[in-house]
N, C-alpha and C. Protein backbone atom coordinates (compact mmCIF):
# COMPACT_ATOMS: atom_id res chain seq x y z
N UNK A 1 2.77 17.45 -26.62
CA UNK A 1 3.05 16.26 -25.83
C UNK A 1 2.01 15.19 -26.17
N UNK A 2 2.39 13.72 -26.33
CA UNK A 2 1.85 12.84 -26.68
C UNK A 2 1.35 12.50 -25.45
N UNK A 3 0.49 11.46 -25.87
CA UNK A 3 -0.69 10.56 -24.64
C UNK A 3 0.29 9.97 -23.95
N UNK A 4 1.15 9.01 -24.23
CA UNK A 4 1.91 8.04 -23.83
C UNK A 4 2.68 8.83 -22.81
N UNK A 5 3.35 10.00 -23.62
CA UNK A 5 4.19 11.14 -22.55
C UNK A 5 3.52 11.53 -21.52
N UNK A 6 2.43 12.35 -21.72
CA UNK A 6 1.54 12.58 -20.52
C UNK A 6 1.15 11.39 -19.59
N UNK A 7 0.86 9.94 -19.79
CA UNK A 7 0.20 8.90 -19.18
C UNK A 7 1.51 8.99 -17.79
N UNK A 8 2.70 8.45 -18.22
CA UNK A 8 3.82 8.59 -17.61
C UNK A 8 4.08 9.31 -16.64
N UNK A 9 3.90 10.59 -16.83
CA UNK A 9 4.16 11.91 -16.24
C UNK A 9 3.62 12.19 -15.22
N UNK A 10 2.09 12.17 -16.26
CA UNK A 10 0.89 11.95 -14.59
C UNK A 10 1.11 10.71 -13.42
N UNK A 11 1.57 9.66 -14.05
CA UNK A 11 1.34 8.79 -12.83
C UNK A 11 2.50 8.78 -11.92
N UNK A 12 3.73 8.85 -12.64
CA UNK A 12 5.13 9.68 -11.70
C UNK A 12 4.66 10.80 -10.90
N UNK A 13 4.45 11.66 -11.44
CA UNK A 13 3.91 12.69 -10.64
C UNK A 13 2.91 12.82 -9.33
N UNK A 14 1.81 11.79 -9.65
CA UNK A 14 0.96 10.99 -8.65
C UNK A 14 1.86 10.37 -7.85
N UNK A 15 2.83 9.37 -8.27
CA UNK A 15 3.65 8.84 -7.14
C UNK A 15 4.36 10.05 -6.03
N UNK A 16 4.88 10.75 -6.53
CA UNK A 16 5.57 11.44 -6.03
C UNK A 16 4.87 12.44 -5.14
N UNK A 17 3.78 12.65 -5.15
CA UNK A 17 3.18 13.58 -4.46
C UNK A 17 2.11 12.63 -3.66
N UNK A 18 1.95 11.31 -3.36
CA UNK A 18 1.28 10.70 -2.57
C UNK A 18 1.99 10.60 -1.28
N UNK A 19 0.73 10.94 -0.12
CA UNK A 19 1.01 11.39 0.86
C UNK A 19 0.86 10.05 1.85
N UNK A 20 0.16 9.31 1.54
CA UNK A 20 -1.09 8.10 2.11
C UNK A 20 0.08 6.79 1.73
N UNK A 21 0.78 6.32 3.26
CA UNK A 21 1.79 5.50 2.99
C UNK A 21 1.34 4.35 2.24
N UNK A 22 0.02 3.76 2.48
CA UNK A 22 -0.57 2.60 2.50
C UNK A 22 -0.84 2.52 0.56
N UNK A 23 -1.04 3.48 0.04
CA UNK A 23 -0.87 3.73 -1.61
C UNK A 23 -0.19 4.27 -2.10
N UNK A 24 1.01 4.36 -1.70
CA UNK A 24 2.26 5.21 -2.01
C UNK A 24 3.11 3.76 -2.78
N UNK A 25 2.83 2.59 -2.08
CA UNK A 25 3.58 1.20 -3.04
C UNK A 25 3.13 1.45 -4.35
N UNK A 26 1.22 1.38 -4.77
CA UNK A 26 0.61 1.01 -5.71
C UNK A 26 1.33 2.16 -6.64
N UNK A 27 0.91 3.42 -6.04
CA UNK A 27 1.22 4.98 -6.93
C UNK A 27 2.92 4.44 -7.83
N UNK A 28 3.37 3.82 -7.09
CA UNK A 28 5.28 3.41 -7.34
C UNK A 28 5.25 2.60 -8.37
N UNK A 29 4.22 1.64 -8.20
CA UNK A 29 4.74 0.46 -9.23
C UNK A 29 3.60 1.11 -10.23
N UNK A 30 2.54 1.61 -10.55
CA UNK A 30 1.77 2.19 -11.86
C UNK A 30 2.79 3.01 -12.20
N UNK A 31 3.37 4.04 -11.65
CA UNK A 31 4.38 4.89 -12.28
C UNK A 31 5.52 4.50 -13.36
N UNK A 32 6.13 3.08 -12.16
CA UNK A 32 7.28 2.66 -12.93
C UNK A 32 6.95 1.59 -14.37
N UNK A 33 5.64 1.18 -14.16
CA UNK A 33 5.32 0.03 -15.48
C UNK A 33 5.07 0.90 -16.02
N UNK A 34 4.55 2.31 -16.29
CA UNK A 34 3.83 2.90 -17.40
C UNK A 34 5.22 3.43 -18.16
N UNK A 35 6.27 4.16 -16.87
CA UNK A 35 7.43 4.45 -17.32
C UNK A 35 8.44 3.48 -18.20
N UNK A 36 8.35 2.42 -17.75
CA UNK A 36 9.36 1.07 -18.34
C UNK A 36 8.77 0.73 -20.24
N UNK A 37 6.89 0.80 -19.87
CA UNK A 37 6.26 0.73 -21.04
C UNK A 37 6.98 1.94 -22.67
N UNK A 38 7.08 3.04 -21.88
CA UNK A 38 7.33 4.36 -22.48
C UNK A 38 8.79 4.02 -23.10
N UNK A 39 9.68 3.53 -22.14
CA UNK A 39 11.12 3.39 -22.49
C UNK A 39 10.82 2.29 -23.82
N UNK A 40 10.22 1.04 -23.57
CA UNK A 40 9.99 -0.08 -24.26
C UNK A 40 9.66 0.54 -25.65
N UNK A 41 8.73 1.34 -25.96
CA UNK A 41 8.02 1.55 -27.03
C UNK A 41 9.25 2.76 -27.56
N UNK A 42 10.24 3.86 -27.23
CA UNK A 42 11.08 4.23 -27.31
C UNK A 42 12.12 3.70 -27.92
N UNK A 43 12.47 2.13 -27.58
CA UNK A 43 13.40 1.74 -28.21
C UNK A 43 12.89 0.96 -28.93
N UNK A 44 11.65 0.78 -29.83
CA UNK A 44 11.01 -0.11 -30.29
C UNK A 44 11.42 0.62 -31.81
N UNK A 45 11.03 1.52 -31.54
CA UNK A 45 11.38 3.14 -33.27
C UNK A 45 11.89 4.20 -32.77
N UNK A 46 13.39 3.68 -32.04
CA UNK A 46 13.77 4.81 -31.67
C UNK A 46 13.66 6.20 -31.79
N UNK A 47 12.41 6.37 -31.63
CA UNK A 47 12.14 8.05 -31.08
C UNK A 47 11.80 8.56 -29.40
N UNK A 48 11.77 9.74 -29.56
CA UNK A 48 12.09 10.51 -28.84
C UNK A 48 13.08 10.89 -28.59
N UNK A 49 12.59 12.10 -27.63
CA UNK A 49 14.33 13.06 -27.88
C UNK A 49 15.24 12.60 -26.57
N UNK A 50 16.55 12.90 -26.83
CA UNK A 50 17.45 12.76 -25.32
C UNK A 50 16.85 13.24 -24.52
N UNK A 51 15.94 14.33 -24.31
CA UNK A 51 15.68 14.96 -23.22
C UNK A 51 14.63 13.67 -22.09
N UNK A 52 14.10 12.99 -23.22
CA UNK A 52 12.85 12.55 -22.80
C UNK A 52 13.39 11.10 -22.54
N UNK A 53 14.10 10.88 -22.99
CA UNK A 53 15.19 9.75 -22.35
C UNK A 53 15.99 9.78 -21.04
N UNK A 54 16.56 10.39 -20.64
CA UNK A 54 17.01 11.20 -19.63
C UNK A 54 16.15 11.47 -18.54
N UNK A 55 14.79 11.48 -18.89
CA UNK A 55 14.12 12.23 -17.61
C UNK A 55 13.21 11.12 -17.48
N UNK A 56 13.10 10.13 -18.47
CA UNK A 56 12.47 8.69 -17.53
C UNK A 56 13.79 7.74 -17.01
N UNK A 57 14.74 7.63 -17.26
CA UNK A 57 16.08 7.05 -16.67
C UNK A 57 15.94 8.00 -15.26
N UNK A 58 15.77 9.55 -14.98
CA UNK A 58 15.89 10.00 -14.03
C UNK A 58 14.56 9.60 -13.27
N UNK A 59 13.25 9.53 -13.65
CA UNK A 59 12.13 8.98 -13.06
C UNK A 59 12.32 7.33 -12.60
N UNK A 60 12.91 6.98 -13.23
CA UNK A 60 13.11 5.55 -12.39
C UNK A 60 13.97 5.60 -11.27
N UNK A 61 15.14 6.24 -11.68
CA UNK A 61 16.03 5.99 -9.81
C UNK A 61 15.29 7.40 -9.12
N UNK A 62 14.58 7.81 -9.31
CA UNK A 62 13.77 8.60 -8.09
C UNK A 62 12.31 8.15 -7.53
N UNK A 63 12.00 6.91 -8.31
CA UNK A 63 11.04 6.18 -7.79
C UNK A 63 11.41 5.28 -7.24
N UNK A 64 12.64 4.52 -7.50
CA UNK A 64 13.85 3.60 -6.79
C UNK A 64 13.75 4.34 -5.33
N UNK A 65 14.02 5.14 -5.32
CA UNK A 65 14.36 6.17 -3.85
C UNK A 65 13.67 6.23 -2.72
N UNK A 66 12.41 6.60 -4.14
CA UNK A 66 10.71 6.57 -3.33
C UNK A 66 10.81 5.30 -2.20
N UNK A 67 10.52 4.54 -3.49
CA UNK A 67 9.97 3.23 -2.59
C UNK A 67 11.00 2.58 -1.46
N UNK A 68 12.03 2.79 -1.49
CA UNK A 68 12.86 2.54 -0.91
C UNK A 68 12.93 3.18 0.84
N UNK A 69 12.53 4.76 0.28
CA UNK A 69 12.11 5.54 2.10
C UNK A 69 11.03 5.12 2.21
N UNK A 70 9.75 4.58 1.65
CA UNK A 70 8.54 4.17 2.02
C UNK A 70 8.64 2.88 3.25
N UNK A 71 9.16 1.67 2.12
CA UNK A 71 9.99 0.84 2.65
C UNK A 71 10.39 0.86 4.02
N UNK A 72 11.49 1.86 4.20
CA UNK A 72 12.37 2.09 5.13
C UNK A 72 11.07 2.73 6.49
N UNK A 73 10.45 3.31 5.60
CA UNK A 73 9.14 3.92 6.96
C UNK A 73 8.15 3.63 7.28
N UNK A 74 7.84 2.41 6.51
CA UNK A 74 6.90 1.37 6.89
C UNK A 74 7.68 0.32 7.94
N UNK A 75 8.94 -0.07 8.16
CA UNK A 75 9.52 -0.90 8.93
C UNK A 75 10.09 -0.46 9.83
N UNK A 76 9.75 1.23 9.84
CA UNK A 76 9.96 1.80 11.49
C UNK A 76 8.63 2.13 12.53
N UNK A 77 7.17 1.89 11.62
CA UNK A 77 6.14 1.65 12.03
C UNK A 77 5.77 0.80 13.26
């Protein structure tokens, strides 16, 4: 696994497991720019595999989701 792959991964992963509503925005949006970066450079020399295509398309609408119940539970606060 490459740097770029891992950078991604970790910070999705950080999003997703942040507990602390108040950095649960920041954890969302580092996740999704590093992810968007990854896609960018992906279609720059099209490499990488489907798999790895697929599972940042799936990391974005599950950070979509994220932020969205955060959202939703910060404005029942």
């Amino acid at each position: 696994m490459n740097i770029e792959k891992e950078h991604w991964i970790d910070l999705y992963r950080a999003a997703l497991l942040e507990l602390d509503p108040e950095k649960l925005h920041q954890r969302i949006a580092e996740a999704n720019n590093a992810i968007r970066m990854r896609v960018e450079l992906l279609s720059m020399d099209s490499g990488g595999t489907p798999e790895e295509r697929q599972a940042l398309s799936d990391a974005l609408r599950a950070l979509e989701t994220l932020r969205t119940m955060g959202s939703d539970r910060n404005s029942r606060s």
